[in-house]
Protein backbone atom coordinates (compact mmCIF):
# COMPACT_ATOMS: atom_id res chain seq x y z
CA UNK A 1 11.98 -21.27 -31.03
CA UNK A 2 10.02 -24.52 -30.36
CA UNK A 3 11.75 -24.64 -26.88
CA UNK A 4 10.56 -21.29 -25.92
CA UNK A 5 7.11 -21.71 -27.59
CA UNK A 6 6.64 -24.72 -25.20
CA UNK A 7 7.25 -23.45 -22.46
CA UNK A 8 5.39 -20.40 -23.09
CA UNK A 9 2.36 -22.63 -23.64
CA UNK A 10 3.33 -24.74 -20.30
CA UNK A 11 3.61 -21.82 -18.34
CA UNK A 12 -0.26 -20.49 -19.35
CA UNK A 13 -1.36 -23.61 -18.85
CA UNK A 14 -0.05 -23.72 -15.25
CA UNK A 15 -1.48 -20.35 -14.61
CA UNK A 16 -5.08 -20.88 -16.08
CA UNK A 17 -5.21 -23.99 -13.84
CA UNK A 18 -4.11 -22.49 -11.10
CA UNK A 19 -6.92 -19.42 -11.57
CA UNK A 20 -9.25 -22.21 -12.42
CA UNK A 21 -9.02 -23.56 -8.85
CA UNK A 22 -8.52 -20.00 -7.00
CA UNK A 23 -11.58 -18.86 -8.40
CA UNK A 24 -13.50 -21.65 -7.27
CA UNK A 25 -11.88 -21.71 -4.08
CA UNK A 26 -12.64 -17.86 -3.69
CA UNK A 27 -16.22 -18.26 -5.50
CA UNK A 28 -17.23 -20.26 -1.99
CA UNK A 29 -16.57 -17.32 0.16
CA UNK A 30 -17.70 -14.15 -1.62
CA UNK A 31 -21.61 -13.01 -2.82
CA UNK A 32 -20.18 -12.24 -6.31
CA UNK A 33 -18.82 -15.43 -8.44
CA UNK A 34 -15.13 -14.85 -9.33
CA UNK A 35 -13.89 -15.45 -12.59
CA UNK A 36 -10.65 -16.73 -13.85
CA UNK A 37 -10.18 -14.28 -16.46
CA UNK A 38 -10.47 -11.84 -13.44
CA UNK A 39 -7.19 -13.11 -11.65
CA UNK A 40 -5.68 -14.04 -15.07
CA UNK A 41 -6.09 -9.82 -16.41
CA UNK A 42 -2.82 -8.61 -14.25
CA UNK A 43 -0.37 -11.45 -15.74
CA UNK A 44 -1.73 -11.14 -19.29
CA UNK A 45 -1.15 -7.74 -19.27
CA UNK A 46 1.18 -5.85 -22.11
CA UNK A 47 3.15 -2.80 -21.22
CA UNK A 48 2.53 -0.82 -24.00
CA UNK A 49 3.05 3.17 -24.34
CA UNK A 50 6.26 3.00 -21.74
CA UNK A 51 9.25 3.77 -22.64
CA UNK A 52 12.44 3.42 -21.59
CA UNK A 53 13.33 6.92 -20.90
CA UNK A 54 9.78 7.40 -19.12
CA UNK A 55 10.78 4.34 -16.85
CA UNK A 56 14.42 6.05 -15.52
CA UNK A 57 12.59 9.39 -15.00
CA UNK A 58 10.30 7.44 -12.53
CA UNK A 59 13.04 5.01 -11.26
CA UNK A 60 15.34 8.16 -10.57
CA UNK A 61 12.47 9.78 -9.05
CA UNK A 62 11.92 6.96 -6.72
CA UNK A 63 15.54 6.40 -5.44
CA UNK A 64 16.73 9.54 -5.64
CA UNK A 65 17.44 9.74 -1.94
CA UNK A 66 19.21 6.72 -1.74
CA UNK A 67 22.09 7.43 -4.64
């Protein structure tokens, strides 16, 4: 699990640097200060409360015209 946990940790990193700089980059442009937790909130998010069976009801929903 060490493997996994390290590049878990890596791959946060990257992405609160990366929001780090966007933020600042998009602070310079807009009348309301952006912050990085507010790009970071749709990759930190959990998918809790779906199921599996809820998620082929809406899949088969969606493509049912094309099978």
């Amino acid at each position: 699990m060490q493997l996994w946990e390290g590049y878990q940790w890596r791959k946060k990193d990257s992405e609160d640097t990366m929001a780090y700089f966007a933020a600042c980059q998009m602070s310079v442009h807009t009348k309301k200060p952006v912050e990085p937790r507010e790009l970071l909130k749709p990759l930190r998010q959990t998918l809790e409360g779906k199921s599996k069976k809820e998620d082929e009801e809406y899949l088969k929903g969606v493509f049912k015209e094309s099978v």
